[in-house]
Protein backbone atom coordinates (compact mmCIF):
# COMPACT_ATOMS: atom_id res chain seq x y z
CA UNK A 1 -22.86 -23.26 -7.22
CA UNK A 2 -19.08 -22.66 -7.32
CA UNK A 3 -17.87 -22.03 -3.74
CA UNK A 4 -16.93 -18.33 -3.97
CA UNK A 5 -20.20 -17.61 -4.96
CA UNK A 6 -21.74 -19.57 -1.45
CA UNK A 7 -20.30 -16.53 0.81
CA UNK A 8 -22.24 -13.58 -0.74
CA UNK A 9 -25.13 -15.27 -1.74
CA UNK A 10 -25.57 -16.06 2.14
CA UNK A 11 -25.00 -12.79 2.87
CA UNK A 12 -27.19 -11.22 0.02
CA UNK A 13 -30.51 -13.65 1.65
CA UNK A 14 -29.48 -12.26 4.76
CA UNK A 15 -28.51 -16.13 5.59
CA UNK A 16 -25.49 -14.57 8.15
CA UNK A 17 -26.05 -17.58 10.72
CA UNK A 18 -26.12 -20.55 8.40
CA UNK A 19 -22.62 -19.30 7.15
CA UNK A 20 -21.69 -19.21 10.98
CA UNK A 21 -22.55 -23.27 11.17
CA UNK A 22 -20.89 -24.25 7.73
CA UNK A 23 -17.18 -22.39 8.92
CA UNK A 24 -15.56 -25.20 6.33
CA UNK A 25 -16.38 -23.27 3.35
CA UNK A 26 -14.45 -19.87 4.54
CA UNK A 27 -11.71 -22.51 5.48
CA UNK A 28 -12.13 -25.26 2.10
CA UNK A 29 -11.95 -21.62 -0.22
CA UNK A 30 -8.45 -20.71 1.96
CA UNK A 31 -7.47 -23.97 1.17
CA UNK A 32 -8.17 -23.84 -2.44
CA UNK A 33 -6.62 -20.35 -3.32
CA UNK A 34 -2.84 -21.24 -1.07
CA UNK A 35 -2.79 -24.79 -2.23
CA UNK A 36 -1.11 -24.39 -5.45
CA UNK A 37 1.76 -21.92 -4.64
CA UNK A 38 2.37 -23.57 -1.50
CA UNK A 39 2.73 -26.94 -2.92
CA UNK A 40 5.11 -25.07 -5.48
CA UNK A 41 7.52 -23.20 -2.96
CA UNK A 42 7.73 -26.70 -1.10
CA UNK A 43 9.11 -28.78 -3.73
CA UNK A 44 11.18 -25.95 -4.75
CA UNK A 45 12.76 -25.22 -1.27
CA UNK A 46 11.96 -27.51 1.47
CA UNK A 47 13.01 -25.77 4.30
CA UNK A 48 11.07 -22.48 3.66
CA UNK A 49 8.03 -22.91 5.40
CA UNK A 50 9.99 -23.29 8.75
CA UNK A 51 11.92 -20.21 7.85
CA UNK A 52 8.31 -18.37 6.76
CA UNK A 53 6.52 -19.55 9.82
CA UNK A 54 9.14 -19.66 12.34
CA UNK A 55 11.62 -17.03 11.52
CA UNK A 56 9.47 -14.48 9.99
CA UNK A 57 6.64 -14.97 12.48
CA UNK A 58 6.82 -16.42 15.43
CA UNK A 59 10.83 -15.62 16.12
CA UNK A 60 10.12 -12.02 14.88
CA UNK A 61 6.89 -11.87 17.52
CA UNK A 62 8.59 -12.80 20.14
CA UNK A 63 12.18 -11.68 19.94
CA UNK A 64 10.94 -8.06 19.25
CA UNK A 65 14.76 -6.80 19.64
CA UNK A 66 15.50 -8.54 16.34
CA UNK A 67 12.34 -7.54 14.80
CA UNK A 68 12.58 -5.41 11.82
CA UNK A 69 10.13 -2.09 11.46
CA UNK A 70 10.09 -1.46 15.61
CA UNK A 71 6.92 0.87 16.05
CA UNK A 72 5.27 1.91 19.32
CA UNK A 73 2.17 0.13 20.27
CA UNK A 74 0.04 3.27 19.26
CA UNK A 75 1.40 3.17 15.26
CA UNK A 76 -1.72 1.59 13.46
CA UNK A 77 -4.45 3.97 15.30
CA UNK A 78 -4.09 7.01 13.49
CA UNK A 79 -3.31 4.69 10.28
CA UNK A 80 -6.95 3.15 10.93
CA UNK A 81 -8.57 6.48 10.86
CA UNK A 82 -6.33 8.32 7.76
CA UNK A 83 -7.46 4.71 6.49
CA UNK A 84 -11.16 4.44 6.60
CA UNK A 85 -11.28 7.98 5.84
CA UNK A 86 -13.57 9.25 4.56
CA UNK A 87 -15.99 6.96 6.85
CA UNK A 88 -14.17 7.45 10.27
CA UNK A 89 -15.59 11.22 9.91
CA UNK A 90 -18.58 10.14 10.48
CA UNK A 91 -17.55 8.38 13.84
CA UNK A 92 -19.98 10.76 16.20
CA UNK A 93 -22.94 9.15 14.07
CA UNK A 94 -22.28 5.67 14.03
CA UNK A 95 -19.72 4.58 16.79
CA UNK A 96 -22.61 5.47 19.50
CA UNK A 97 -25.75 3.52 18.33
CA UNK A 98 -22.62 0.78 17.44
CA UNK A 99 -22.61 0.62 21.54
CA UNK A 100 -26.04 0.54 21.81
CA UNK A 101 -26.55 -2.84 19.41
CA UNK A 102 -27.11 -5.94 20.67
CA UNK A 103 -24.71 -8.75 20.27
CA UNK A 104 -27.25 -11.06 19.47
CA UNK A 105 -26.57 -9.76 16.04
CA UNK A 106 -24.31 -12.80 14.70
CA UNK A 107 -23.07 -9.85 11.76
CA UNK A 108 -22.03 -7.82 14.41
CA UNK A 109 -20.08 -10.16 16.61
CA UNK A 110 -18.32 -11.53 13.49
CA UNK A 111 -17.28 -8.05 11.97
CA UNK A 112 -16.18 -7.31 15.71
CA UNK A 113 -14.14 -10.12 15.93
CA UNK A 114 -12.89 -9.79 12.76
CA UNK A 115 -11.57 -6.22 13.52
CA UNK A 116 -10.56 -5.83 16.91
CA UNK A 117 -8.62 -9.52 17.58
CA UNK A 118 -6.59 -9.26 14.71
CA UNK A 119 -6.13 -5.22 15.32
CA UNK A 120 -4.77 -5.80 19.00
CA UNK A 121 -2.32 -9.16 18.11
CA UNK A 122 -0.75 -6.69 15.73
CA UNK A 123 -0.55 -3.92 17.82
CA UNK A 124 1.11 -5.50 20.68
CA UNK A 125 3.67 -7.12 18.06
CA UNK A 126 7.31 -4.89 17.83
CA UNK A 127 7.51 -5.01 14.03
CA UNK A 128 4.76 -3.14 11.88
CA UNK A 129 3.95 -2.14 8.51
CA UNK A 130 1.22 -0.50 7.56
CA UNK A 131 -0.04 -3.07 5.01
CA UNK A 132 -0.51 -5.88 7.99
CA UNK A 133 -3.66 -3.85 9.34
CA UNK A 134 -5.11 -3.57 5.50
CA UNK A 135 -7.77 -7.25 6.52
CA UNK A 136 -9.31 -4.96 9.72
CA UNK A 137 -10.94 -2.78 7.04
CA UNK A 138 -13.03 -4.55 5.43
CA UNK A 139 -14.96 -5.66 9.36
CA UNK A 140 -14.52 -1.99 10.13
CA UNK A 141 -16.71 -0.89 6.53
CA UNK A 142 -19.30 -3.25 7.74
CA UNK A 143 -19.46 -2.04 11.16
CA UNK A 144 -19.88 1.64 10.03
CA UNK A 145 -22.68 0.53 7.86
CA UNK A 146 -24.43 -0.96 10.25
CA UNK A 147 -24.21 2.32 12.95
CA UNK A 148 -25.06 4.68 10.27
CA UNK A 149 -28.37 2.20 9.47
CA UNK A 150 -29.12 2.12 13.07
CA UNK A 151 -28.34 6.39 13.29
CA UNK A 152 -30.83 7.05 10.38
CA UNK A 153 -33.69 4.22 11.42
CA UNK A 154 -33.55 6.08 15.15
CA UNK A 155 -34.46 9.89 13.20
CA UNK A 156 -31.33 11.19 13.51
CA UNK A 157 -29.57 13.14 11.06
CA UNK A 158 -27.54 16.03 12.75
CA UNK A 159 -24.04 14.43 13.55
CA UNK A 160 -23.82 12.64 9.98
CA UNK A 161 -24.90 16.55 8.76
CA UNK A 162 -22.53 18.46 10.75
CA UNK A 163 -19.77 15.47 9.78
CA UNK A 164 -20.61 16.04 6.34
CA UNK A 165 -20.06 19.64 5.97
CA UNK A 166 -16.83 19.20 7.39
CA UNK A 167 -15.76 16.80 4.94
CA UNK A 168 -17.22 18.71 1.81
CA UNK A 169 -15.69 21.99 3.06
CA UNK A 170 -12.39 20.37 3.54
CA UNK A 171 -12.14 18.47 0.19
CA UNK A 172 -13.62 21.51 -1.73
CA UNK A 173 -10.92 24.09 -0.44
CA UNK A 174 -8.34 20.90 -1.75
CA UNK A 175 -9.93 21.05 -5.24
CA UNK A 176 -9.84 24.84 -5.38
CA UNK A 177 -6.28 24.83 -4.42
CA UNK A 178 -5.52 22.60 -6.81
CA UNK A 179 -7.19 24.16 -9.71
CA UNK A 180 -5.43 27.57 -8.84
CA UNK A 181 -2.30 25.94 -8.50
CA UNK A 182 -2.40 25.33 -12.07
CA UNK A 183 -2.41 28.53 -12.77
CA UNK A 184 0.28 29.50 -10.71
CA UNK A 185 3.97 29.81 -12.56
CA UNK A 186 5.99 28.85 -9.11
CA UNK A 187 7.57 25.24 -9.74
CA UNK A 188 7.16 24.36 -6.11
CA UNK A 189 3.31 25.47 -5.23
CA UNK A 190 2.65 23.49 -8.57
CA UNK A 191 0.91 19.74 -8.03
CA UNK A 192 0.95 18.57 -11.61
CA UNK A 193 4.00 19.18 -14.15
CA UNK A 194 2.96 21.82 -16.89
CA UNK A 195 2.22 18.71 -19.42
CA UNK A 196 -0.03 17.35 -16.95
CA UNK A 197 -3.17 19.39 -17.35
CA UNK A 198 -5.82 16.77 -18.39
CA UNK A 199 -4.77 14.83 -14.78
CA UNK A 200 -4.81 18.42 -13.00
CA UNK A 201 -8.40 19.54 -14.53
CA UNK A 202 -9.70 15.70 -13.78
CA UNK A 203 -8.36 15.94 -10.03
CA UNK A 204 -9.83 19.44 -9.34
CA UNK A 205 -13.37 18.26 -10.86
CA UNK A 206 -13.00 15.35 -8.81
CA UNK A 207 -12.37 16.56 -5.59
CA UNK A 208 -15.29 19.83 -6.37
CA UNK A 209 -17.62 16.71 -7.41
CA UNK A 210 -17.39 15.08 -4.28
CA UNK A 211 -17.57 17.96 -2.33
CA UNK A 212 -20.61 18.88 -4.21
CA UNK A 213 -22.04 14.95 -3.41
CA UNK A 214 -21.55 14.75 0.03
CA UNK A 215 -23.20 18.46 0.63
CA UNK A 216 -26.13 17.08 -1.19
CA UNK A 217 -26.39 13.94 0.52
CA UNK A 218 -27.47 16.26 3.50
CA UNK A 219 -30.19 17.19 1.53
CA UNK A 220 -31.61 14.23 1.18
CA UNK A 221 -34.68 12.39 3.28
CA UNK A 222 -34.22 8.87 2.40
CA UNK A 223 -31.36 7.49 4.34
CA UNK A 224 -30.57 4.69 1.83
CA UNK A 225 -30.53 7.33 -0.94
CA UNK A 226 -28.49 9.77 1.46
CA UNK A 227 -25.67 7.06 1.81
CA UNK A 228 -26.04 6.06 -1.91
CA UNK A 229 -24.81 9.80 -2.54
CA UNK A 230 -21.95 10.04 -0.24
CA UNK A 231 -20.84 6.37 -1.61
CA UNK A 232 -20.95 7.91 -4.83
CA UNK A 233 -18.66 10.83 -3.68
CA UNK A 234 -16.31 8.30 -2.13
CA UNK A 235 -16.02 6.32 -5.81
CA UNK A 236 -15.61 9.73 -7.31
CA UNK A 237 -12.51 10.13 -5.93
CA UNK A 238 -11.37 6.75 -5.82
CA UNK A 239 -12.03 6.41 -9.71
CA UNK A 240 -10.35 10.15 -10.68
CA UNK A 241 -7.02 9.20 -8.62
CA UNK A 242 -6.48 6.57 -10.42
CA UNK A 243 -5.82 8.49 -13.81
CA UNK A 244 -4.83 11.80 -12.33
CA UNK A 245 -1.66 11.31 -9.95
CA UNK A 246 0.99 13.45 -10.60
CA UNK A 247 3.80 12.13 -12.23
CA UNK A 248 5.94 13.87 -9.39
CA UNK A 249 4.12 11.24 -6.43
CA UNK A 250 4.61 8.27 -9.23
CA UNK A 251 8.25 8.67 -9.71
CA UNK A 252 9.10 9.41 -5.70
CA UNK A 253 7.70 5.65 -5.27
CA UNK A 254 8.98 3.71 -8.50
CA UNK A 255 11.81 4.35 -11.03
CA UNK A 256 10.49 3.45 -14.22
CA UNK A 257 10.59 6.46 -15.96
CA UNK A 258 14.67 6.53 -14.87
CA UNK A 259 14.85 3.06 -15.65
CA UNK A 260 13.16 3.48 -18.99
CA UNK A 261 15.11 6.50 -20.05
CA UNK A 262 18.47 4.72 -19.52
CA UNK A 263 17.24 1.36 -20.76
CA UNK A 264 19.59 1.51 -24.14
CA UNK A 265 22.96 1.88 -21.64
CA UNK A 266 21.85 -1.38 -20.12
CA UNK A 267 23.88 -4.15 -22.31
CA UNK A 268 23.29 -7.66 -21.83
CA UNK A 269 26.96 -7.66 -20.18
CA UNK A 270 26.38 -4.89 -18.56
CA UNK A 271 26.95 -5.31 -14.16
CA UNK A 272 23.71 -4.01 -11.95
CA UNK A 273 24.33 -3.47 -8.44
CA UNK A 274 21.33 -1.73 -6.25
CA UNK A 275 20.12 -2.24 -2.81
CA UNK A 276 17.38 -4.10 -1.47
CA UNK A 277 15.12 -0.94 -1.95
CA UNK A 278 15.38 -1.17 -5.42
CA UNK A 279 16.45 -4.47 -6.40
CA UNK A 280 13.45 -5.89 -7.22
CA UNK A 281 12.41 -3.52 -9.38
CA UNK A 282 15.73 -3.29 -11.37
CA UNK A 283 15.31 -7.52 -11.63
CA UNK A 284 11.99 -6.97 -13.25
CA UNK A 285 12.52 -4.27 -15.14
CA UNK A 286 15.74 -5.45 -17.22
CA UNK A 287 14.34 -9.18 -16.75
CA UNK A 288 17.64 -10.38 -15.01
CA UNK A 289 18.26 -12.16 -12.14
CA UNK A 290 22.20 -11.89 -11.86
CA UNK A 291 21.80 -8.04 -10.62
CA UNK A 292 24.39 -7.92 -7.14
CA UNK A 293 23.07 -6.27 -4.28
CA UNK A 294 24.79 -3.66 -2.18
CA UNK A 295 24.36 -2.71 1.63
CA UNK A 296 21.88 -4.37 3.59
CA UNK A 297 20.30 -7.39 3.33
CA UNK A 298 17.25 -7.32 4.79
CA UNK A 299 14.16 -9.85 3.86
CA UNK A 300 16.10 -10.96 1.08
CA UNK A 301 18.66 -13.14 3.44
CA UNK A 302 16.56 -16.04 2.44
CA UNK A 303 17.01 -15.89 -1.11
CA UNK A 304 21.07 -15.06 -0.82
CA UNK A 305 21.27 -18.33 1.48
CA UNK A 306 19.56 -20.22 -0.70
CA UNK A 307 20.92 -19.22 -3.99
CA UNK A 308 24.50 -21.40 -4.96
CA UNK A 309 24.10 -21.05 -8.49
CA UNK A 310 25.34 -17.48 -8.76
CA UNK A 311 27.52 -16.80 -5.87
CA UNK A 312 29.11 -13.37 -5.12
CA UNK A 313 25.75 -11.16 -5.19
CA UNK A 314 25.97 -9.67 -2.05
CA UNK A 315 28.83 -6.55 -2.56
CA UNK A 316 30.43 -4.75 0.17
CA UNK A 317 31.58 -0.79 -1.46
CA UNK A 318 35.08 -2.10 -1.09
CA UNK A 319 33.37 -5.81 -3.37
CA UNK A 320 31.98 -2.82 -5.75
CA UNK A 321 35.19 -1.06 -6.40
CA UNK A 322 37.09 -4.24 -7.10
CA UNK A 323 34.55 -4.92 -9.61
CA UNK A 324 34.59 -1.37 -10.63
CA UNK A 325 38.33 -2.06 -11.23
CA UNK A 326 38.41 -4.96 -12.72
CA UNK A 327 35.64 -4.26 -15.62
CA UNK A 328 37.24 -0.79 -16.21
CA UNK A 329 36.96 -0.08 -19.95
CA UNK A 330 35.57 -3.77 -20.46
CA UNK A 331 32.02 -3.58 -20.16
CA UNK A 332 29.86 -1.03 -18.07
CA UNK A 333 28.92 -1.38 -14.23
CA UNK A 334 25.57 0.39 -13.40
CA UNK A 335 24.76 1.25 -10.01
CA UNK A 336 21.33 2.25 -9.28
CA UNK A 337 20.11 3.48 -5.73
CA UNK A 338 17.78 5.41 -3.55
CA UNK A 339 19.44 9.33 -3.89
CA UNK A 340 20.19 9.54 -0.23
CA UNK A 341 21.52 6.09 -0.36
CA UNK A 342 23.89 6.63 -3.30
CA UNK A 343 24.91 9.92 -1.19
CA UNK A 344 26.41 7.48 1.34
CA UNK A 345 28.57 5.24 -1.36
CA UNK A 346 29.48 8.37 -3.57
CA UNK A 347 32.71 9.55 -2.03
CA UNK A 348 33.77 5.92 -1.57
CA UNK A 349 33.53 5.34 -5.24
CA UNK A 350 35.50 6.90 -8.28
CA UNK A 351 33.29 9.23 -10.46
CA UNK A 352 30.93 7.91 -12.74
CA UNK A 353 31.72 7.62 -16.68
CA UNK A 354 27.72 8.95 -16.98
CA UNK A 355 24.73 9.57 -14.30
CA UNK A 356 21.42 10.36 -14.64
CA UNK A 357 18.65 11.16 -11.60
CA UNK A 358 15.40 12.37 -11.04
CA UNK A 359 13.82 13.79 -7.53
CA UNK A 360 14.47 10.42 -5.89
CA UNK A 361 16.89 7.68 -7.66
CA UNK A 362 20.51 7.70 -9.44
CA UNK A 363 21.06 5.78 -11.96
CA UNK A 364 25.19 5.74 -12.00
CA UNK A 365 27.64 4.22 -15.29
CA UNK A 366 31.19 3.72 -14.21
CA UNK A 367 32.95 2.60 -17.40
């Protein structure tokens, strides 16, 4: 049996405690899945994994002055419960009979451990972002599972009820705003674009559906069917925001559709300058890796130190008029930033040849 299939087959036969006493195959399958990139990176740049383990880790940890992303100690809590929603609503039912469990239960103790040691070491640490909580989830799912069993297998139903309503109430008024604000004509109470009305019909369903799913998993007797239901409601939504978010939420986070609309003012010879927002993006997008970066550096210090081949990528605005200057009526220079970071560079620089923007990035030709 391949060894990625050992793990959930010992948890399907409800075999929790021989995984416990074989901890090499969690630790073999780590192995196995890191091996090959880190083997690659190594040859490729020997030094790296002190500057990965070190610098970004330890040195970060403990000199939390230099530490990027500073956040107070409180900053992951109320991500953990706008997380696990919409399962943390249904905290009054399961978080007490969670206190009342043994910790005989090997399960238990594991998911625990799992969740809170990991949870606390990143809490205490200076610099945060929210993905570093995103492996305490998966422990906290399990946990919540386990209280709700124990809430239903005592005869209790009243606090997942009450918890219920809430949620179905809540989510229903969100679908019915968002089918009337369909119909509305003002720009700015409008979710979805006026060519966006199969995503806008698909999200208000969605969000009535699992309204409509959780009420009836009140309804229901059988506790296994009961959380079958509100699952159900939970994949609901899951599976309609995939095809139905606005174009307006796609383009504040990535600018493909400015990148795309430009893409035929983008010559081979053609300069790219952007920022470490955006540079990554603009690499992949145009397929280039000589595109100069502007401003700060940030995480990509490494790659700058490391990187003799192509010197000169790192521009200061006086480096970016120069070039400005020097390729005037040669060959195009495209800048292409955040808005409000082009908003600091803009008066600094002489007026573009063209410019295009959306809601959140410029995409600037001097010429």
């Amino acid at each position: 049996m391949p060894v990625l299939t050992v793990v959930p087959f010992l948890l399907w036969e409800g075999r929790f405690k021989d995984l416990i006493r074989v901890p090499w195959i969690p630790m073999i399958t780590a192995l196995l899945t890191a091996l090959p990139w880190s083997l690659m990176i190594h040859f490729r740049e020997g030094d790296f994994w002190n500057y990965f383990f070190w610098t970004e880790h330890v040195a970060r940890f403990l000199h939390p002055v230099d530490g990027q992303h500073p956040e107070p100690f409180w900053y992951f809590f109320p991500i953990l419960v706008g997380g696990a929603l919409p399962w943390t609503i249904q905290g009054p039912a399961a978080l007490p009979m969670l206190l009342k469990l043994e910790m005989k239960n090997p399960l238990v103790r594991f998911a625990l451990c799992w969740f809170l040691f990991p949870f606390l070491f990143l809490s205490v640490c200076s610099g945060k972002l929210i993905p570093y909580i995103l492996p305490c989830f998966p422990p906290l799912a399990i946990l919540f599972a386990i209280g709700l069993a124990a809430y239903f297998q005592a005869g209790k139903k009243r606090a997942f009820s009450v918890s219920a309503w809430v949620l179905a109430v809540t989510v229903g008024l969100a679908g019915a705003f968002l089918l009337f604000s369909g119909i509305l004509t003002n720009e700015e109470t409008r979710v979805y674009g006026p060519d966006e009305s199969l995503k806008w019909i698909m999200a208000s369903l969605g969000f009535l559906l699992f309204a409509l799913l959780v009420l009836w998993s009140t309804r229901i007797k059988d506790y296994r069917k009961k959380l079958a239901f509100y699952c159900t409601a939970v994949l609901t939504v899951f599976f309609t925001v995939s095809f139905a978010l606005p174009d307006k939420a796609m383009d504040s986070r990535t600018p493909g559709r400015l990148l795309e609309r430009n893409l035929s003012k983008v010559t081979t010879d053609a300069v790219l300058v952007s920022n470490d927002n955006l540079i990554c993006a603009v690499c992949w997008f145009f397929k280039r890796d000589d595109v100069k970066l502007i401003g700060e550096v940030g995480e990509l210090r490494y790659g700058l130190d490391h990187d003799d081949t192509k010197p000169g990528k790192l521009l200061s605005v006086d480096g970016l008029k120069q070039i400005i200057h020097e390729n005037e009526g040669k060959r195009p220079v495209i800048l292409i930033l955040i808005k409000e970071h082009y908003k600091i560079y803009k008066d600094q620089l002489p007026p573009p040849f063209f410019m295009d923007a959306d809601t959140d990035f410029v995409f600037a030709v001097f010429f």
